[in-house]
C-alpha atoms as a PDB file:
ATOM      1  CA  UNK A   1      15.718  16.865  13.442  1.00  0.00           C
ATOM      2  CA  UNK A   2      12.932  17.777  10.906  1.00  0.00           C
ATOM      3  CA  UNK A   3       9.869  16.392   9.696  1.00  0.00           C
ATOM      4  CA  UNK A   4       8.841  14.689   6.536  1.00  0.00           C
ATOM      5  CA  UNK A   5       5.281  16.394   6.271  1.00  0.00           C
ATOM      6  CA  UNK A   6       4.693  20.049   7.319  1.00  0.00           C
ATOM      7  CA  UNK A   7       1.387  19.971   8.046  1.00  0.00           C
ATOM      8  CA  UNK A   8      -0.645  18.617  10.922  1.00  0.00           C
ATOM      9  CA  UNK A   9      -4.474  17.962  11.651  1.00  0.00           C
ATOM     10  CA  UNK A  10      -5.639  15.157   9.416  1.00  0.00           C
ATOM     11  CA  UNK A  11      -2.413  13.401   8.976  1.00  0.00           C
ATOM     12  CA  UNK A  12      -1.608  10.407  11.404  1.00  0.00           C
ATOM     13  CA  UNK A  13       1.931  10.395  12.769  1.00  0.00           C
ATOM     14  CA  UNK A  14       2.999   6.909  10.885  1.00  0.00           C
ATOM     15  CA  UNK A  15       1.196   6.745   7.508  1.00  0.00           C
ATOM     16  CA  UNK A  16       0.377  10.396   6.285  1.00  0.00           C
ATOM     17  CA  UNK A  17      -3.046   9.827   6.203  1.00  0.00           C
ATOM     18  CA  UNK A  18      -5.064  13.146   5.122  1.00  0.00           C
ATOM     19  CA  UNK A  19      -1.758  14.414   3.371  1.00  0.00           C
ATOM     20  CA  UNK A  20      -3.253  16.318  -0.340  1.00  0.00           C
ATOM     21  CA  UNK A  21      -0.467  16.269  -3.354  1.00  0.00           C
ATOM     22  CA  UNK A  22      -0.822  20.180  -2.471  1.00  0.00           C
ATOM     23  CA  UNK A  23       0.519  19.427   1.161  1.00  0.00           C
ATOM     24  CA  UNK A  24       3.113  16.938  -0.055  1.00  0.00           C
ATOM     25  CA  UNK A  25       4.910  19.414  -3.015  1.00  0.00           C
ATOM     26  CA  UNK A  26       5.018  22.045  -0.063  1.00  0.00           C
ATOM     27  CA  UNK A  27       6.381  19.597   2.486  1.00  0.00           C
ATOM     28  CA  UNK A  28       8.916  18.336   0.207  1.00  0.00           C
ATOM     29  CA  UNK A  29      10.271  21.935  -1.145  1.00  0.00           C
ATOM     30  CA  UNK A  30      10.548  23.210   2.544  1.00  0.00           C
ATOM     31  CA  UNK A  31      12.199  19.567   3.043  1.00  0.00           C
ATOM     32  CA  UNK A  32      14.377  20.121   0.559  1.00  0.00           C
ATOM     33  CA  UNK A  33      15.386  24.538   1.704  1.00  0.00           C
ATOM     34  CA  UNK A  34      16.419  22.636   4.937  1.00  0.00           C
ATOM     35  CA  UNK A  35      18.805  20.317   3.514  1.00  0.00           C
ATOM     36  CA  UNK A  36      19.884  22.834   1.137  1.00  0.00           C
ATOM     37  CA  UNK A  37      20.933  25.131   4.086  1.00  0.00           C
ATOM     38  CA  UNK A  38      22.163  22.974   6.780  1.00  0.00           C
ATOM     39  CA  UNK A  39      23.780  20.564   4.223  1.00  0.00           C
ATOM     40  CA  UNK A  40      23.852  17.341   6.969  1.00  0.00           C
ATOM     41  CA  UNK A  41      26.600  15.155   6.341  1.00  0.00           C
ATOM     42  CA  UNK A  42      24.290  12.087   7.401  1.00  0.00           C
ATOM     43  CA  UNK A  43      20.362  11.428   7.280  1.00  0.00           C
ATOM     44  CA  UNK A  44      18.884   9.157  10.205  1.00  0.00           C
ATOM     45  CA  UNK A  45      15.184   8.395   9.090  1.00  0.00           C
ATOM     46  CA  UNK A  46      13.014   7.045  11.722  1.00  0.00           C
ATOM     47  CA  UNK A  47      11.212   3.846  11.003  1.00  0.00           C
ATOM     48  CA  UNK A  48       8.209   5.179  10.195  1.00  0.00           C
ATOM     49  CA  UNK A  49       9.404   7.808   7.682  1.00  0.00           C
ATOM     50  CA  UNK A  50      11.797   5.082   6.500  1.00  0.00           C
ATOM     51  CA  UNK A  51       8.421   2.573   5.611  1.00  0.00           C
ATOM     52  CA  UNK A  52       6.312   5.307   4.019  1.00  0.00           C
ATOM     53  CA  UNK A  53       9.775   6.207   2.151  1.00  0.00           C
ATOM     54  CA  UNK A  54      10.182   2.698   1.137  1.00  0.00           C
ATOM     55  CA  UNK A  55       6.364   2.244  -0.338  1.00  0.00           C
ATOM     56  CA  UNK A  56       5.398   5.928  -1.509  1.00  0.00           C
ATOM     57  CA  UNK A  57       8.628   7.596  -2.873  1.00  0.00           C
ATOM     58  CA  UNK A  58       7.733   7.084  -6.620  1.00  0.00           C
ATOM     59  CA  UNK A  59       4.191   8.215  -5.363  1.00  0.00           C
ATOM     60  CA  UNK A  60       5.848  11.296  -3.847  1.00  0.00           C
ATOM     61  CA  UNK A  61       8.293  11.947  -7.192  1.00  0.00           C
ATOM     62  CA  UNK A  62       5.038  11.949  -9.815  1.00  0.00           C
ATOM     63  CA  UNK A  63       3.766  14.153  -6.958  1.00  0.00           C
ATOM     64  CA  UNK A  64       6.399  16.759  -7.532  1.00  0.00           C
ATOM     65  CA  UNK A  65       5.992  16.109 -11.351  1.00  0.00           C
ATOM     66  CA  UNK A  66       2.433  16.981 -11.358  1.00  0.00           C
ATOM     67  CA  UNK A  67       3.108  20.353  -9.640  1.00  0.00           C
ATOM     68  CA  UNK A  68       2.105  22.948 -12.073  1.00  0.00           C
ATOM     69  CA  UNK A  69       4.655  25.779 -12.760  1.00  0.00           C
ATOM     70  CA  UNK A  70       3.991  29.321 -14.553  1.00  0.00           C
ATOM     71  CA  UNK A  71       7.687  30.337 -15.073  1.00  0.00           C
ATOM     72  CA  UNK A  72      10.715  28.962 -15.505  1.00  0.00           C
ATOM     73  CA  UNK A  73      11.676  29.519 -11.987  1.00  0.00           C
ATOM     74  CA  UNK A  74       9.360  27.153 -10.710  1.00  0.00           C
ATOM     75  CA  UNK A  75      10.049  24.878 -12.751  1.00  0.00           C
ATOM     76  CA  UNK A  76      13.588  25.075 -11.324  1.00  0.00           C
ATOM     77  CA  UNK A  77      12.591  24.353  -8.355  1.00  0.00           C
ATOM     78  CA  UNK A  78      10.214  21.218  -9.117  1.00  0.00           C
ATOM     79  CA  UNK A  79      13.423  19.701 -10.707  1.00  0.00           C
ATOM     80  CA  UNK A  80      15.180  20.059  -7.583  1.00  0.00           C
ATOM     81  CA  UNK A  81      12.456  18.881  -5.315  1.00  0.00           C
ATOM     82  CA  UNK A  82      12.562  15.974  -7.852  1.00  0.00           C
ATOM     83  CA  UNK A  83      16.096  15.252  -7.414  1.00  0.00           C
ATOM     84  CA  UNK A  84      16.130  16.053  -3.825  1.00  0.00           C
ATOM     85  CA  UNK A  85      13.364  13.062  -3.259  1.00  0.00           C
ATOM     86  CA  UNK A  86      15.678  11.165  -4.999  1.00  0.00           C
ATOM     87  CA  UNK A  87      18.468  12.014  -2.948  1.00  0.00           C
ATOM     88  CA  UNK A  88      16.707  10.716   0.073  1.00  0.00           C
ATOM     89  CA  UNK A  89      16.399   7.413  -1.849  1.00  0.00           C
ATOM     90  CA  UNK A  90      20.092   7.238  -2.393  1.00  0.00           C
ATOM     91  CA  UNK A  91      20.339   8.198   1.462  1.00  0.00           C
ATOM     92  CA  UNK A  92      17.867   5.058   2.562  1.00  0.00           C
ATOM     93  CA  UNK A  93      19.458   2.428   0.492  1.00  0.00           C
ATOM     94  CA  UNK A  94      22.664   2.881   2.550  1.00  0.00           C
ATOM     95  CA  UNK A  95      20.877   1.919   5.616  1.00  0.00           C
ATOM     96  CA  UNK A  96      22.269   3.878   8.992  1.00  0.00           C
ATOM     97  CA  UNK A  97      21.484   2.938  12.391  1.00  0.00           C
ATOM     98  CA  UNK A  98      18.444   3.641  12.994  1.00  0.00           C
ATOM     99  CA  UNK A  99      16.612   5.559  16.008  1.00  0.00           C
ATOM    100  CA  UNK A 100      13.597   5.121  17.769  1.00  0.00           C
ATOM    101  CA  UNK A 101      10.473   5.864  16.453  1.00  0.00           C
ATOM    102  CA  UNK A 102       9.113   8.647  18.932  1.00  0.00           C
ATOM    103  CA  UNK A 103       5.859  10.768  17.648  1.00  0.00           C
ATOM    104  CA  UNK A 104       5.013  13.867  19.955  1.00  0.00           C
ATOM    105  CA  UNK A 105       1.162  12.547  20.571  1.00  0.00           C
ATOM    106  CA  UNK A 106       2.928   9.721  23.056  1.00  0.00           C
ATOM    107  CA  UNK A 107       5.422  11.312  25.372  1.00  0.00           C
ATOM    108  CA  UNK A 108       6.827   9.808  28.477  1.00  0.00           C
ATOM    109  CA  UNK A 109       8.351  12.542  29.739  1.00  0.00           C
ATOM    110  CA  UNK A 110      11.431  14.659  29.334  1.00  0.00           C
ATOM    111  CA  UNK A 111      13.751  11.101  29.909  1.00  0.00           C
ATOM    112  CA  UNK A 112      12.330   9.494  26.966  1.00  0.00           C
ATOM    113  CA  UNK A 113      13.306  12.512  24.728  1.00  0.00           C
ATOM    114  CA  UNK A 114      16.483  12.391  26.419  1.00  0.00           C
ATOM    115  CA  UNK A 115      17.059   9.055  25.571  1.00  0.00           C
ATOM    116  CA  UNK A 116      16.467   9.533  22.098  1.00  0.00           C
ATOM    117  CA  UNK A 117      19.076  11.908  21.990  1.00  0.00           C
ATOM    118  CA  UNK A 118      21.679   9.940  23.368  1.00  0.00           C
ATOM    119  CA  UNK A 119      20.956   7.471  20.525  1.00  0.00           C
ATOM    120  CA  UNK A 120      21.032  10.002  17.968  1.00  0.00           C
ATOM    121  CA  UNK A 121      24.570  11.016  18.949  1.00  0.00           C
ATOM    122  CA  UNK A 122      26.112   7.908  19.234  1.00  0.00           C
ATOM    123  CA  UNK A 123      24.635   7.205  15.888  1.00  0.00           C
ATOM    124  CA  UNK A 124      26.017  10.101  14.706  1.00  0.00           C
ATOM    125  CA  UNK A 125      29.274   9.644  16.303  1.00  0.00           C
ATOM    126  CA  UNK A 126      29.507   5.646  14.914  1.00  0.00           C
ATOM    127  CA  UNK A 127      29.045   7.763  11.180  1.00  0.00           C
ATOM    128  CA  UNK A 128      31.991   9.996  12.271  1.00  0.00           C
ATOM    129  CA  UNK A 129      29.351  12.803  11.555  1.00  0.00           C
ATOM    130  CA  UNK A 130      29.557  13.838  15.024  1.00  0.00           C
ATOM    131  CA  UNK A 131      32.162  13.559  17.950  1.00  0.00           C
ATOM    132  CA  UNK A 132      31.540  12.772  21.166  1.00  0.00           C
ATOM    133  CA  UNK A 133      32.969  15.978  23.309  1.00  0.00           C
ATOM    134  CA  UNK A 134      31.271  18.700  23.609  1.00  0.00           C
END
Protein backbone atom coordinates (compact mmCIF):
# COMPACT_ATOMS: atom_id res chain seq x y z
CA UNK A 1 0.00 0.00 0.00
CA UNK A 2 1.56 3.38 -1.09
CA UNK A 3 0.49 6.72 -1.76
CA UNK A 4 -0.03 8.72 -4.87
CA UNK A 5 1.40 12.12 -3.43
CA UNK A 6 4.38 12.20 -1.01
CA UNK A 7 3.81 15.14 0.58
CA UNK A 8 1.38 16.27 3.23
CA UNK A 9 0.24 19.73 4.76
CA UNK A 10 -1.65 21.63 2.11
CA UNK A 11 -2.90 18.77 0.13
CA UNK A 12 -6.50 17.40 0.95
CA UNK A 13 -6.75 13.62 1.11
CA UNK A 14 -9.25 13.32 -2.13
CA UNK A 15 -8.31 16.06 -4.65
CA UNK A 16 -4.53 17.05 -4.16
CA UNK A 17 -5.28 20.36 -3.43
CA UNK A 18 -1.94 22.46 -2.58
CA UNK A 19 0.10 19.78 -4.64
CA UNK A 20 3.10 22.24 -6.79
CA UNK A 21 4.33 20.49 -10.29
CA UNK A 22 7.63 20.39 -7.99
CA UNK A 23 5.72 18.06 -5.45
CA UNK A 24 4.02 16.06 -8.19
CA UNK A 25 7.52 15.12 -10.43
CA UNK A 26 8.91 14.02 -6.90
CA UNK A 27 5.82 12.07 -5.94
CA UNK A 28 5.64 10.39 -9.16
CA UNK A 29 9.57 9.35 -9.44
CA UNK A 30 9.45 7.92 -5.80
CA UNK A 31 6.00 6.35 -7.17
CA UNK A 32 7.56 5.00 -9.81
CA UNK A 33 11.33 3.50 -7.49
CA UNK A 34 8.47 1.63 -5.63
CA UNK A 35 7.00 -0.11 -8.43
CA UNK A 36 10.27 -0.54 -9.93
CA UNK A 37 11.42 -2.52 -6.80
CA UNK A 38 8.53 -4.41 -5.57
CA UNK A 39 7.32 -5.08 -9.18
CA UNK A 40 3.34 -5.83 -7.94
CA UNK A 41 1.73 -8.17 -10.10
CA UNK A 42 -1.67 -6.15 -9.60
CA UNK A 43 -2.52 -2.34 -8.79
CA UNK A 44 -5.79 -1.71 -6.60
CA UNK A 45 -6.36 2.18 -6.77
CA UNK A 46 -8.71 3.52 -4.29
CA UNK A 47 -11.56 5.59 -5.56
CA UNK A 48 -10.24 8.64 -4.91
CA UNK A 49 -6.81 8.14 -6.52
CA UNK A 50 -8.75 6.33 -9.26
CA UNK A 51 -11.00 9.92 -9.97
CA UNK A 52 -8.04 12.29 -9.76
CA UNK A 53 -6.28 9.51 -12.10
CA UNK A 54 -9.16 9.58 -14.39
CA UNK A 55 -9.32 13.68 -14.74
CA UNK A 56 -5.54 14.79 -14.15
CA UNK A 57 -3.27 12.05 -15.70
CA UNK A 58 -2.46 14.05 -18.93
CA UNK A 59 -2.11 17.00 -16.37
CA UNK A 60 0.33 14.83 -14.40
CA UNK A 61 2.31 13.48 -17.84
CA UNK A 62 3.02 17.36 -19.20
CA UNK A 63 3.96 17.62 -15.50
CA UNK A 64 6.77 15.17 -15.83
CA UNK A 65 7.51 16.74 -19.32
CA UNK A 66 8.08 20.09 -17.96
CA UNK A 67 10.64 18.79 -15.42
CA UNK A 68 13.86 20.36 -16.33
CA UNK A 69 16.92 18.01 -16.66
CA UNK A 70 20.82 19.03 -16.76
CA UNK A 71 22.21 15.62 -17.94
CA UNK A 72 21.30 12.92 -19.71
CA UNK A 73 20.62 10.93 -16.68
CA UNK A 74 17.80 12.86 -15.73
CA UNK A 75 16.46 12.91 -18.57
CA UNK A 76 16.38 9.10 -18.28
CA UNK A 77 14.58 9.19 -15.62
CA UNK A 78 11.76 11.82 -16.73
CA UNK A 79 11.15 9.31 -19.64
CA UNK A 80 10.49 6.68 -17.26
CA UNK A 81 8.38 8.65 -14.88
CA UNK A 82 6.60 9.43 -18.21
CA UNK A 83 6.02 5.96 -19.13
CA UNK A 84 5.47 4.82 -15.68
CA UNK A 85 2.29 7.42 -15.45
CA UNK A 86 1.32 5.81 -18.36
CA UNK A 87 1.57 2.50 -17.06
CA UNK A 88 -0.85 3.33 -14.34
CA UNK A 89 -3.26 4.34 -17.15
CA UNK A 90 -2.96 1.00 -18.78
CA UNK A 91 -3.44 -0.44 -15.10
CA UNK A 92 -6.93 1.73 -14.54
CA UNK A 93 -8.52 0.94 -17.79
CA UNK A 94 -8.61 -2.75 -16.76
CA UNK A 95 -10.73 -1.92 -13.87
CA UNK A 96 -10.02 -4.35 -10.58
CA UNK A 97 -12.18 -4.58 -7.69
CA UNK A 98 -11.95 -1.89 -6.01
CA UNK A 99 -11.38 -1.13 -2.11
CA UNK A 100 -12.63 1.23 0.18
CA UNK A 101 -11.69 4.57 0.21
CA UNK A 102 -10.09 5.00 3.81
CA UNK A 103 -7.88 8.40 4.41
CA UNK A 104 -5.89 8.38 7.82
CA UNK A 105 -7.61 11.92 9.02
CA UNK A 106 -11.01 9.62 9.67
CA UNK A 107 -10.18 6.48 11.56
CA UNK A 108 -12.60 4.27 13.34
CA UNK A 109 -10.40 2.32 15.00
CA UNK A 110 -8.06 -0.58 14.51
CA UNK A 111 -11.42 -2.81 13.04
CA UNK A 112 -11.96 -0.51 10.27
CA UNK A 113 -8.27 -0.90 9.10
CA UNK A 114 -8.77 -4.43 9.62
CA UNK A 115 -11.53 -4.58 7.49
CA UNK A 116 -9.88 -2.99 4.76
CA UNK A 117 -7.45 -5.55 4.76
CA UNK A 118 -9.59 -8.36 4.50
CA UNK A 119 -10.92 -6.71 1.30
CA UNK A 120 -7.64 -6.12 -0.06
CA UNK A 121 -6.80 -9.83 0.13
CA UNK A 122 -9.68 -11.25 -1.20
CA UNK A 123 -9.24 -8.81 -3.98
CA UNK A 124 -6.02 -9.90 -4.37
CA UNK A 125 -6.79 -13.46 -4.09
CA UNK A 126 -9.99 -13.10 -6.84
CA UNK A 127 -6.72 -11.63 -9.23
CA UNK A 128 -4.82 -14.86 -8.33
CA UNK A 129 -2.14 -12.25 -7.16
CA UNK A 130 -2.41 -13.53 -3.78
CA UNK A 131 -3.53 -16.88 -2.06
CA UNK A 132 -5.46 -17.22 0.68
CA UNK A 133 -3.15 -19.36 3.32
CA UNK A 134 -0.84 -17.95 5.07
Amino acid sequence: MTDLSKFRGPTKDSNFEGMTKEMWQKSIRCLRREFELLKPKATLIVPGAERFLESRLPCLISTVELASATNSSERAEIDRDKAFLRLLRERRKHCMDQVPYWAPSYPNGGCEQEDIAKTWCTTLTTLGVASSEG
